[in-house]
Structure formats: structure tokens, C-alpha cells
C-alpha atoms as a PDB file:
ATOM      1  CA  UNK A   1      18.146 -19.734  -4.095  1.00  0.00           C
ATOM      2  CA  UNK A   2      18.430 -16.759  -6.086  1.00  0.00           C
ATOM      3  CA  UNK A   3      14.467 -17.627  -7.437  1.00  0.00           C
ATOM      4  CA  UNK A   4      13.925 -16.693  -3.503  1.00  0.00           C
ATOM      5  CA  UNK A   5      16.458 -13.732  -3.053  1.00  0.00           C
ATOM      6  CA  UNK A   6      15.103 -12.319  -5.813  1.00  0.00           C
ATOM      7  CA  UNK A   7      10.827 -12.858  -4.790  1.00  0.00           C
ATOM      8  CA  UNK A   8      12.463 -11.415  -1.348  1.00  0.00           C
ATOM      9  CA  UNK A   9      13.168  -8.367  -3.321  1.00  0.00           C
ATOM     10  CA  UNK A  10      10.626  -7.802  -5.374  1.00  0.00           C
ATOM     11  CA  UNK A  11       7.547  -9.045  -3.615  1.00  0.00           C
ATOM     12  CA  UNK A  12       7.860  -5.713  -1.100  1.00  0.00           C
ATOM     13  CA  UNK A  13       8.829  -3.530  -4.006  1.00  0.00           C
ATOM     14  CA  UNK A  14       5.485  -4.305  -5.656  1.00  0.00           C
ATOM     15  CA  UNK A  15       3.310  -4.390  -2.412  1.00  0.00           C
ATOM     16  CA  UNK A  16       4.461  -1.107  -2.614  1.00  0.00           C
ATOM     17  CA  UNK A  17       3.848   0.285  -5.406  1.00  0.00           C
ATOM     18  CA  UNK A  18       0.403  -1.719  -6.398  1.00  0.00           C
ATOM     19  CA  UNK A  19      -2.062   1.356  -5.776  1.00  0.00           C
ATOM     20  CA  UNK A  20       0.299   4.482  -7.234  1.00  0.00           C
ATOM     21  CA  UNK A  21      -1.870   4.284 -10.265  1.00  0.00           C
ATOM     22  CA  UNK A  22      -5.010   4.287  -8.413  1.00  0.00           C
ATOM     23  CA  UNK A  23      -3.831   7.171  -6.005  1.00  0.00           C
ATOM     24  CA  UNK A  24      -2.788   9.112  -9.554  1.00  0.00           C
ATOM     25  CA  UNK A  25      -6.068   8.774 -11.110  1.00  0.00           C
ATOM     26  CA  UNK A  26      -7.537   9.698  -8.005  1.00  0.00           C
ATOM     27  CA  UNK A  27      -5.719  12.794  -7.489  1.00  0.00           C
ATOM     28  CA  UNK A  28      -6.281  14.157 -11.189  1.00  0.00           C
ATOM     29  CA  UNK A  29      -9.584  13.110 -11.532  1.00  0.00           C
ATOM     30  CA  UNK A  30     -10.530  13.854  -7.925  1.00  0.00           C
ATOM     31  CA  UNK A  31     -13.221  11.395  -8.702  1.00  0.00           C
ATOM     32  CA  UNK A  32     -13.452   8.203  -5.869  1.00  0.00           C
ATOM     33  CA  UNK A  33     -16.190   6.907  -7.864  1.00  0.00           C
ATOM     34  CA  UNK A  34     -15.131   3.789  -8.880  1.00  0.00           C
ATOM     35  CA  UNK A  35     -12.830   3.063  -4.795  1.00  0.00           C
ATOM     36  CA  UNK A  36     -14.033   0.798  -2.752  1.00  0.00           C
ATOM     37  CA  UNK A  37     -13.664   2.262   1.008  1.00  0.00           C
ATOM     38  CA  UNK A  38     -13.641  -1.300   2.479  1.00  0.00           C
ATOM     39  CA  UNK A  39     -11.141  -2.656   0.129  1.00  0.00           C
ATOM     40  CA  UNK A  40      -8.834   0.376   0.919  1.00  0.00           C
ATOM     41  CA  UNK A  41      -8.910  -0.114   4.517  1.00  0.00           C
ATOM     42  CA  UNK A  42      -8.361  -3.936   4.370  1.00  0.00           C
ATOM     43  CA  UNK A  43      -5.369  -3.609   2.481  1.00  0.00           C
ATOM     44  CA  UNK A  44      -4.478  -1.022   4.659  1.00  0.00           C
ATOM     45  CA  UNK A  45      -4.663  -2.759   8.078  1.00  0.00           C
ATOM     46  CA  UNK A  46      -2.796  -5.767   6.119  1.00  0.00           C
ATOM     47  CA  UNK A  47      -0.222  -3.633   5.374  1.00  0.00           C
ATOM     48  CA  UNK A  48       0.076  -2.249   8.752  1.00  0.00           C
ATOM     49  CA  UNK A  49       0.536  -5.774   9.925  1.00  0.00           C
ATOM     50  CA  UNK A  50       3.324  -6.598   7.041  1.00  0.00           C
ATOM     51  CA  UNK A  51       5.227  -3.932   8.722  1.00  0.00           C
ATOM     52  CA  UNK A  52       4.606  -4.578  12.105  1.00  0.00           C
ATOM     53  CA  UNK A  53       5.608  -8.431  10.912  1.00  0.00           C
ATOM     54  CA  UNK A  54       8.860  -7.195   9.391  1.00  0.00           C
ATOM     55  CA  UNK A  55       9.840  -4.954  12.398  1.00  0.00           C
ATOM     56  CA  UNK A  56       9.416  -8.283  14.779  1.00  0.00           C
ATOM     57  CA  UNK A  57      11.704 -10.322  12.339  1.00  0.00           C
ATOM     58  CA  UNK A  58      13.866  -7.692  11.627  1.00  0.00           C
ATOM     59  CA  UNK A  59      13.569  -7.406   7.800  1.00  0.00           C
ATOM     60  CA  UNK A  60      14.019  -3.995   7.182  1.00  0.00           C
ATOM     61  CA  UNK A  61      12.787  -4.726   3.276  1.00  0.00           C
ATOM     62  CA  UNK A  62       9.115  -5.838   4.885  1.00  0.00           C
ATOM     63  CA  UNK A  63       9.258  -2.830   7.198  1.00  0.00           C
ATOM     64  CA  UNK A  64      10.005   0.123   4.042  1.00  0.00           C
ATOM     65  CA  UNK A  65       7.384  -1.666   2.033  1.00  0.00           C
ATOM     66  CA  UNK A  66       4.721  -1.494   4.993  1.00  0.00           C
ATOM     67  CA  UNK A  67       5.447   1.992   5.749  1.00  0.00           C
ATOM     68  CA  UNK A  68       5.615   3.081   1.932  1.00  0.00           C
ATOM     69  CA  UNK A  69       2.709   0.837   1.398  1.00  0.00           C
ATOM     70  CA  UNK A  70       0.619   2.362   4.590  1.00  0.00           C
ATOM     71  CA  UNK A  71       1.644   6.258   3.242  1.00  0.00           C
ATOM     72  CA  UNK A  72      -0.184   5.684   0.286  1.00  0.00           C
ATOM     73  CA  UNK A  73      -3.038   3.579   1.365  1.00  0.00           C
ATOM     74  CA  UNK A  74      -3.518   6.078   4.034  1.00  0.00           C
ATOM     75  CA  UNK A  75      -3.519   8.859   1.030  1.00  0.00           C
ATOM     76  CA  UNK A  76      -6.014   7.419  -1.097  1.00  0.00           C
ATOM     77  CA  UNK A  77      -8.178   7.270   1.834  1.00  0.00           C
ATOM     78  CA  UNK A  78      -7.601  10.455   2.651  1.00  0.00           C
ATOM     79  CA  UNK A  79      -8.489  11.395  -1.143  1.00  0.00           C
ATOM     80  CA  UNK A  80     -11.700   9.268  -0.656  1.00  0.00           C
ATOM     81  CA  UNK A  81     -12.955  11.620   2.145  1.00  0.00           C
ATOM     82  CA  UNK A  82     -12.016  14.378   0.516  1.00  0.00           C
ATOM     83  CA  UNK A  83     -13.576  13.833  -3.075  1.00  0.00           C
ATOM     84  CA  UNK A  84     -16.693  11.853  -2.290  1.00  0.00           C
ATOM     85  CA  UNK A  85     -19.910  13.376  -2.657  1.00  0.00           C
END
């Protein structure tokens, strides 16, 4: 039980904090060289649907990852616009 509680916790936490480094190096490098645009929107859209998932079930931990998660997916891509050449 408190393998799960604690995967419950933690799994959201990373989700979303997995591309702060990336959105970082993005913003002091202002180089999108190396992004992929399609990866950036899949992982967006999935983690539009992890919060849209977590608002239907009611787990408010799945709905501040997906909106955290979404903020800064939707920043890199805004970086990618911005920077590429």
C-alpha cells in the first residue's frame, strides 16, 4: 500500500516537472535546435488528457500535474515558434 500511495504521489510530481530542463536550456540558449515539434505536441495533448482524466475522477493530484504539465509544454512550444529559424 504505501509502494502505491507513494507512486500516486510522485508519478504526477515528475510528469510535471520532466521538461523544466528542456524549457531552461531553451530559454537561455534560445536555440530549438535540437526540439522535436511533434514530440512536444504529443506530450502535450497527453497531458491535456491526464488532466481532463483526473478532473472526471476527481483526483485533484492528476488535475495540478496536467495543468502544470500543459503550462510548460505549452511554453516550450511557444519558445519553439519564437526561436526557430
Amino acid at each position: 500500500m504505501f509502494l502505491s500511495s507513494l507512486a500516486a504521489v510522485l508519478a504526477p510530481l515528475f510528469t510535471c516537472i520532466q521538461l523544466m530542463p528542456q524549457l531552461y536550456k531553451t530559454y537561455v540558449t534560445k536555440s530549438v535546435e535540437d526540439l522535436s515539434l511533434e514530440s512536444l505536441v504529443v506530450i502535450t495533448i497527453g497531458n491535456l488528457l491526464w488532466l481532463v482524466h483526473g478532473y472526471y475522477i476527481r483526483d485533484m493530484s492528476l488535475v495540478f500535474a496536467g495543468i502544470v504539465a500543459t503550462i510548460i509544454n505549452l511554453s516550450l512550444l511557444t519558445l519553439y515558434r519564437i526561436y526557430r529559424r
